[in-house]
C-alpha atoms as a PDB file:
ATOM      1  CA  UNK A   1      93.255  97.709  92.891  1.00  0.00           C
ATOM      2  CA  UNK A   2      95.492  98.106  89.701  1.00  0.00           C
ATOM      3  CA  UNK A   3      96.810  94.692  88.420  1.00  0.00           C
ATOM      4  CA  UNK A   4      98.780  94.139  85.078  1.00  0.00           C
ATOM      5  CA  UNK A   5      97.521  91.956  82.593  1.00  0.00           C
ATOM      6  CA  UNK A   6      98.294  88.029  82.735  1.00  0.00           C
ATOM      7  CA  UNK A   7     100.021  88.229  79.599  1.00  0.00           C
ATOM      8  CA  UNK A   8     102.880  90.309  80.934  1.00  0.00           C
ATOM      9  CA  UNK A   9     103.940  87.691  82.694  1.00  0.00           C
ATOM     10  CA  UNK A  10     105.063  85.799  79.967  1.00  0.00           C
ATOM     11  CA  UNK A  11     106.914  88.531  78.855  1.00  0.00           C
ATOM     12  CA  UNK A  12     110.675  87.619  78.267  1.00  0.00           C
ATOM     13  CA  UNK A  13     113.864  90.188  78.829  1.00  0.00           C
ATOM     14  CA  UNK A  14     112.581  92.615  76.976  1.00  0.00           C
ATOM     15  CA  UNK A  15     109.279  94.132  79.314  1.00  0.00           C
ATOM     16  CA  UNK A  16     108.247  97.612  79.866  1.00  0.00           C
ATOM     17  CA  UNK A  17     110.712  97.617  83.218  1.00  0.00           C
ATOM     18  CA  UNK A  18     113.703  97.042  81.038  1.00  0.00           C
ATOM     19  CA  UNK A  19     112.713  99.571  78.953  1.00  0.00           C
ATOM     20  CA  UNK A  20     112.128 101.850  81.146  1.00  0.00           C
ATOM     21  CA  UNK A  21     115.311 101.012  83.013  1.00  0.00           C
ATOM     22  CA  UNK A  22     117.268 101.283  80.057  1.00  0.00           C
ATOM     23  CA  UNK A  23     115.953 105.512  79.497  1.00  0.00           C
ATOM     24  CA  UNK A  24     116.092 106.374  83.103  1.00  0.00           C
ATOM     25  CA  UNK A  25     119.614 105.171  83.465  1.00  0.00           C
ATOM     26  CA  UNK A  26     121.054 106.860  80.828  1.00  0.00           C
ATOM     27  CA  UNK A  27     120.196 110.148  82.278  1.00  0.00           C
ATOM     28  CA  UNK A  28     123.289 110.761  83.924  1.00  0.00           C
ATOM     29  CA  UNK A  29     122.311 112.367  87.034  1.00  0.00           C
ATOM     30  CA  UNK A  30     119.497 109.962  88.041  1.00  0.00           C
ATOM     31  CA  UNK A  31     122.871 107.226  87.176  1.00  0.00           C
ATOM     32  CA  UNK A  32     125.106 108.929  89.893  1.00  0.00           C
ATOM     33  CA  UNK A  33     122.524 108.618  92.396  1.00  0.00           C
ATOM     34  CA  UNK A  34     121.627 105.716  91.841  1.00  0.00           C
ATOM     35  CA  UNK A  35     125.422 104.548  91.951  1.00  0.00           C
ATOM     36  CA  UNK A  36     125.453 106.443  94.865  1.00  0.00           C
ATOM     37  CA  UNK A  37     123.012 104.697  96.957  1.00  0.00           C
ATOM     38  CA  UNK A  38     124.277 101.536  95.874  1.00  0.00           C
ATOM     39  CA  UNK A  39     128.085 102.216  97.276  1.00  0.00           C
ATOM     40  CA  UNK A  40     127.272 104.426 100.068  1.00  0.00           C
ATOM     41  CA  UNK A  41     124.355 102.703 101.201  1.00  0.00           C
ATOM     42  CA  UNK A  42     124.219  98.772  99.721  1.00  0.00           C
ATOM     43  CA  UNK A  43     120.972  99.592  98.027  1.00  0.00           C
ATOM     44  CA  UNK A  44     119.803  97.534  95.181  1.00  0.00           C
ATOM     45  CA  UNK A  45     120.213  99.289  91.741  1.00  0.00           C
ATOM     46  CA  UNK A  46     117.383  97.050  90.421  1.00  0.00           C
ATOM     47  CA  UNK A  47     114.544  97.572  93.197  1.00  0.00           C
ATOM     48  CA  UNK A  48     115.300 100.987  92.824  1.00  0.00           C
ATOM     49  CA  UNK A  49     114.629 100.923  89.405  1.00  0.00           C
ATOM     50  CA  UNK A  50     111.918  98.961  89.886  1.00  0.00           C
ATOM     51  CA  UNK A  51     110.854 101.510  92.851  1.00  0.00           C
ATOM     52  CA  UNK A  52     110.828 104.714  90.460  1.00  0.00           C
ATOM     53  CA  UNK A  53     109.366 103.044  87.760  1.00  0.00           C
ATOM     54  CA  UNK A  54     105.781 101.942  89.726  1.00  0.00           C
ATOM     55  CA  UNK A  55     106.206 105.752  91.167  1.00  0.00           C
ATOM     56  CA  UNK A  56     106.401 106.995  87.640  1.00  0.00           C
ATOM     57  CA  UNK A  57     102.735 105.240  87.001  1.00  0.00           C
ATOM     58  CA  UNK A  58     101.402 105.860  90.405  1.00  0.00           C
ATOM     59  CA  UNK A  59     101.438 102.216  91.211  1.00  0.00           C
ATOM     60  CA  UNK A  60     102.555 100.869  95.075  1.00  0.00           C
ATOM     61  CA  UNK A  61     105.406  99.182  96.252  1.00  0.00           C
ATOM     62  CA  UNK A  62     103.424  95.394  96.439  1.00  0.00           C
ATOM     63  CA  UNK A  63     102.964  93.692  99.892  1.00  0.00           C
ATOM     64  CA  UNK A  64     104.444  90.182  99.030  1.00  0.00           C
ATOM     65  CA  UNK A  65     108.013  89.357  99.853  1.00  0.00           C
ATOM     66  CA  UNK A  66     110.806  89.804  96.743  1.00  0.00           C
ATOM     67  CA  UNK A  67     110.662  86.461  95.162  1.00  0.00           C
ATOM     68  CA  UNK A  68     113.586  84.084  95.898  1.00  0.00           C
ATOM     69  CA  UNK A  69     114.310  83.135  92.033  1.00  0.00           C
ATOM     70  CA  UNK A  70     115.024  87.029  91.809  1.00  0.00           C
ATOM     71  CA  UNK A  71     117.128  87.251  95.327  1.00  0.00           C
ATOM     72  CA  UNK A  72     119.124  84.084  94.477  1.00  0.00           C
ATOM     73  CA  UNK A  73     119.967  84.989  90.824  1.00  0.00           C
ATOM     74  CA  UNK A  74     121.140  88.745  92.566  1.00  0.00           C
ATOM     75  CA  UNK A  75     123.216  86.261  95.513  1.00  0.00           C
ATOM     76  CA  UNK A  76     124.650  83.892  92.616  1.00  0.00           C
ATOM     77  CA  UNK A  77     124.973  85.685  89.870  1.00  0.00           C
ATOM     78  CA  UNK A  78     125.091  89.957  89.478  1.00  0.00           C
ATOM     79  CA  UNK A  79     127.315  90.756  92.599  1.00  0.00           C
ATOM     80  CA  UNK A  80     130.111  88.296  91.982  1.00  0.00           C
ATOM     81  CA  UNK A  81     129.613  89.604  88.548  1.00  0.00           C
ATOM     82  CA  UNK A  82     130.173  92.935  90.005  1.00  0.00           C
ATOM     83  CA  UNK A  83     132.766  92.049  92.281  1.00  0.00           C
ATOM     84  CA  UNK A  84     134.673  90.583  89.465  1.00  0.00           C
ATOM     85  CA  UNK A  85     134.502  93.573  87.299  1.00  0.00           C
ATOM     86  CA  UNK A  86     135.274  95.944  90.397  1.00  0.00           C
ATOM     87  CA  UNK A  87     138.301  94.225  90.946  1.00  0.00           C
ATOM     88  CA  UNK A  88     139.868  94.766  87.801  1.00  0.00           C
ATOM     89  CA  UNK A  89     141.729  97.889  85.951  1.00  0.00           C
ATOM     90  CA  UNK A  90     139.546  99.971  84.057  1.00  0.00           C
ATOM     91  CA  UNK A  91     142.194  99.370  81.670  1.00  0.00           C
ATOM     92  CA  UNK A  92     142.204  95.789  81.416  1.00  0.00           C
ATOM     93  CA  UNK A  93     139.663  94.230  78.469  1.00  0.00           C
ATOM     94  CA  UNK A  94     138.121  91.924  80.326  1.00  0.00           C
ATOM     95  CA  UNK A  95     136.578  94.574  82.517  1.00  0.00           C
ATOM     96  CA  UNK A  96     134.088  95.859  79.599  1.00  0.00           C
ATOM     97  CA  UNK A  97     133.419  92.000  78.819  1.00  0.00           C
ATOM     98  CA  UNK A  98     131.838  91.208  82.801  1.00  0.00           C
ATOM     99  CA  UNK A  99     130.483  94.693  82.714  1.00  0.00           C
ATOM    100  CA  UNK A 100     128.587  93.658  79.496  1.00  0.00           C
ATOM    101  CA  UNK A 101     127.644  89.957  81.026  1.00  0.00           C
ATOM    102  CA  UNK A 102     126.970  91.680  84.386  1.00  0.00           C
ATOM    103  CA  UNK A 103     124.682  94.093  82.587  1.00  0.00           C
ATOM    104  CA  UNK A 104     122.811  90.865  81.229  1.00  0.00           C
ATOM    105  CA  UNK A 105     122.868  89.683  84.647  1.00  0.00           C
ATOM    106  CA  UNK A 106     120.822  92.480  85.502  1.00  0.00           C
ATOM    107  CA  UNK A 107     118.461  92.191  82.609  1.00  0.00           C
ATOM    108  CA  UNK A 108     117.402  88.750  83.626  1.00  0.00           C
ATOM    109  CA  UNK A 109     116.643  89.810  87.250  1.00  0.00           C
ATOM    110  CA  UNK A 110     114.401  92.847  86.201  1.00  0.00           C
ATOM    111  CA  UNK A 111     112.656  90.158  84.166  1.00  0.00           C
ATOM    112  CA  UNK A 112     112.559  88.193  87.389  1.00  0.00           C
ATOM    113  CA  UNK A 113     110.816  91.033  89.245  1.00  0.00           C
ATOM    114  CA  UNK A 114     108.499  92.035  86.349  1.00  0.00           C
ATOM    115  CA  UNK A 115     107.600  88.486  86.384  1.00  0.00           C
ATOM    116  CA  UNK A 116     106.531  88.553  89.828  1.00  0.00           C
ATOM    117  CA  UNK A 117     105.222  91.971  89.672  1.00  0.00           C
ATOM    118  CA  UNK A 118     102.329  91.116  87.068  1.00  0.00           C
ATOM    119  CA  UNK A 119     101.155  88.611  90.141  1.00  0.00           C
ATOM    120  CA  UNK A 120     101.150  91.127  92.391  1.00  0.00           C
ATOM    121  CA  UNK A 121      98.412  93.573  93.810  1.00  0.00           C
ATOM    122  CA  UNK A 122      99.108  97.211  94.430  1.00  0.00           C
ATOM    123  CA  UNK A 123      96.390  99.012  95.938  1.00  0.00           C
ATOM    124  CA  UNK A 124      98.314 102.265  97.577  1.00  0.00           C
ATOM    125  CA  UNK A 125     100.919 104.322  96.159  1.00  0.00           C
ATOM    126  CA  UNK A 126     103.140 104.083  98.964  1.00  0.00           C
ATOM    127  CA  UNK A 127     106.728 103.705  98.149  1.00  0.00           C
ATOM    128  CA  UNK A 128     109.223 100.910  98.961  1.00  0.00           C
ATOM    129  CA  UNK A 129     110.676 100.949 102.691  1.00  0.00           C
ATOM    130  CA  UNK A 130     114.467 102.025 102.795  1.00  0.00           C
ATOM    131  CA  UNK A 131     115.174  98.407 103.959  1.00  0.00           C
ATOM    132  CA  UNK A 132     113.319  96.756 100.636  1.00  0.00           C
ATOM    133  CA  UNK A 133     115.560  98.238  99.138  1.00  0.00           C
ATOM    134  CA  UNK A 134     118.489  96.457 100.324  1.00  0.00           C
ATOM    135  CA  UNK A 135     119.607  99.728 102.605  1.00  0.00           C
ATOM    136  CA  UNK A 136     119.852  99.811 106.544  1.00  0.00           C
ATOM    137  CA  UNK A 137     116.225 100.628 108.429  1.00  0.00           C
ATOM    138  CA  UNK A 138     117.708 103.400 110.580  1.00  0.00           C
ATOM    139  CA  UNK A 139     119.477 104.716 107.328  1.00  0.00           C
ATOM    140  CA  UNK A 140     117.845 108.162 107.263  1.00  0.00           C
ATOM    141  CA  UNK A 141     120.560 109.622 104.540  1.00  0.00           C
ATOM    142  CA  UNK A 142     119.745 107.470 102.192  1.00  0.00           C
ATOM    143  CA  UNK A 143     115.950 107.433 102.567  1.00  0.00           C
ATOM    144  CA  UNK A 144     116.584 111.334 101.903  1.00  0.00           C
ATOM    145  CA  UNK A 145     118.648 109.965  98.763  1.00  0.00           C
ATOM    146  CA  UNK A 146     116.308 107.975  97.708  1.00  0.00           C
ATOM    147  CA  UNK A 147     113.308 111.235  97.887  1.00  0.00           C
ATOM    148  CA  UNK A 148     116.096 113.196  96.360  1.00  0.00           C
ATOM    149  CA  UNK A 149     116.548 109.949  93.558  1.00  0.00           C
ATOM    150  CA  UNK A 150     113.107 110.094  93.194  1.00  0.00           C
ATOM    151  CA  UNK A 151     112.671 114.114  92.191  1.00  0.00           C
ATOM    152  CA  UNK A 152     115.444 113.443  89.596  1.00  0.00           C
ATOM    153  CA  UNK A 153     113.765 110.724  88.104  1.00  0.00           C
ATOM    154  CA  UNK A 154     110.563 112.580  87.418  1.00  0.00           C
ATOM    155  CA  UNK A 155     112.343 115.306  86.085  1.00  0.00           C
ATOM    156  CA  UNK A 156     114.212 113.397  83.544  1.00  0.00           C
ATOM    157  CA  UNK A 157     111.220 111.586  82.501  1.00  0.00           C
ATOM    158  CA  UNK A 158     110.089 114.918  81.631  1.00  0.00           C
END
């Protein structure tokens, strides 16, 4: 059974998921698909994240439920966030400012699921379920997306 250290979970925004989040997503590629799944198929951006980066160190998706501080702040505060900066021009200024809060937004909930993550036990390397994920269970496109996101990943971690 592979569980992190105590100390990480006193870790603040900036943890080894952040990190890693930051380098995967600027590799463009493994960004469109990502982008993808989240618009085509209402899939978190962050459990994803968090999804390729315990495949990357052959760790399991964990068996406990996503914590609530982490699915409220997601409810409360990143998609109006989004919604907010969707809504607006590309144009208009205020766009880059909620893309830059919004992009905070995010950093706080990967620090919310690394948080709970240290707590957790993985003892497989199975992967998350299409509907942890945030996407339908009968979605069988974007479980192939997500394989497909998946393959990318590794090879720009390469």
């Amino acid at each position: 059974m592979k569980k992190m250290p105590p100390k990480c979970a006193t870790d603040t925004l900036d943890n080894p998921l952040w990190q890693f989040a930051l380098g995967i997503y600027a590799h463009t590629e493994v960004q469109q698909r990502l982008l993808q799944l989240q618009d085509e198929h209402s899939a978190d951006v962050l459990l994803l994240l968090l999804q390729l980066w315990l495949h990357q160190r052959g760790d399991g998706w964990p068996d406990a439920e996503l914590p609530s501080r982490y699915l409220l702040w997601r409810e409360q505060m990143i998609w109006p966030l989004r919604r907010l900066r969707r809504q607006l021009d590309k144009t208009v200024p205020l766009r880059a400012s909620l893309q830059q809060v919004e992009i905070e937004a995010e950093q706080q909930g990967l620090a919310y699921l690394w948080q709970w993550l240290a707590l957790q036990e993985r003892s497989s390397t199975a992967l998350a379920q299409c509907w942890q994920v945030g996407c339908a269970t009968d979605d069988v496109q974007a479980s192939e997306r997500i394989q497909q996101l998946l393959v990318v990943a590794e090879q720009a971690s390469n």
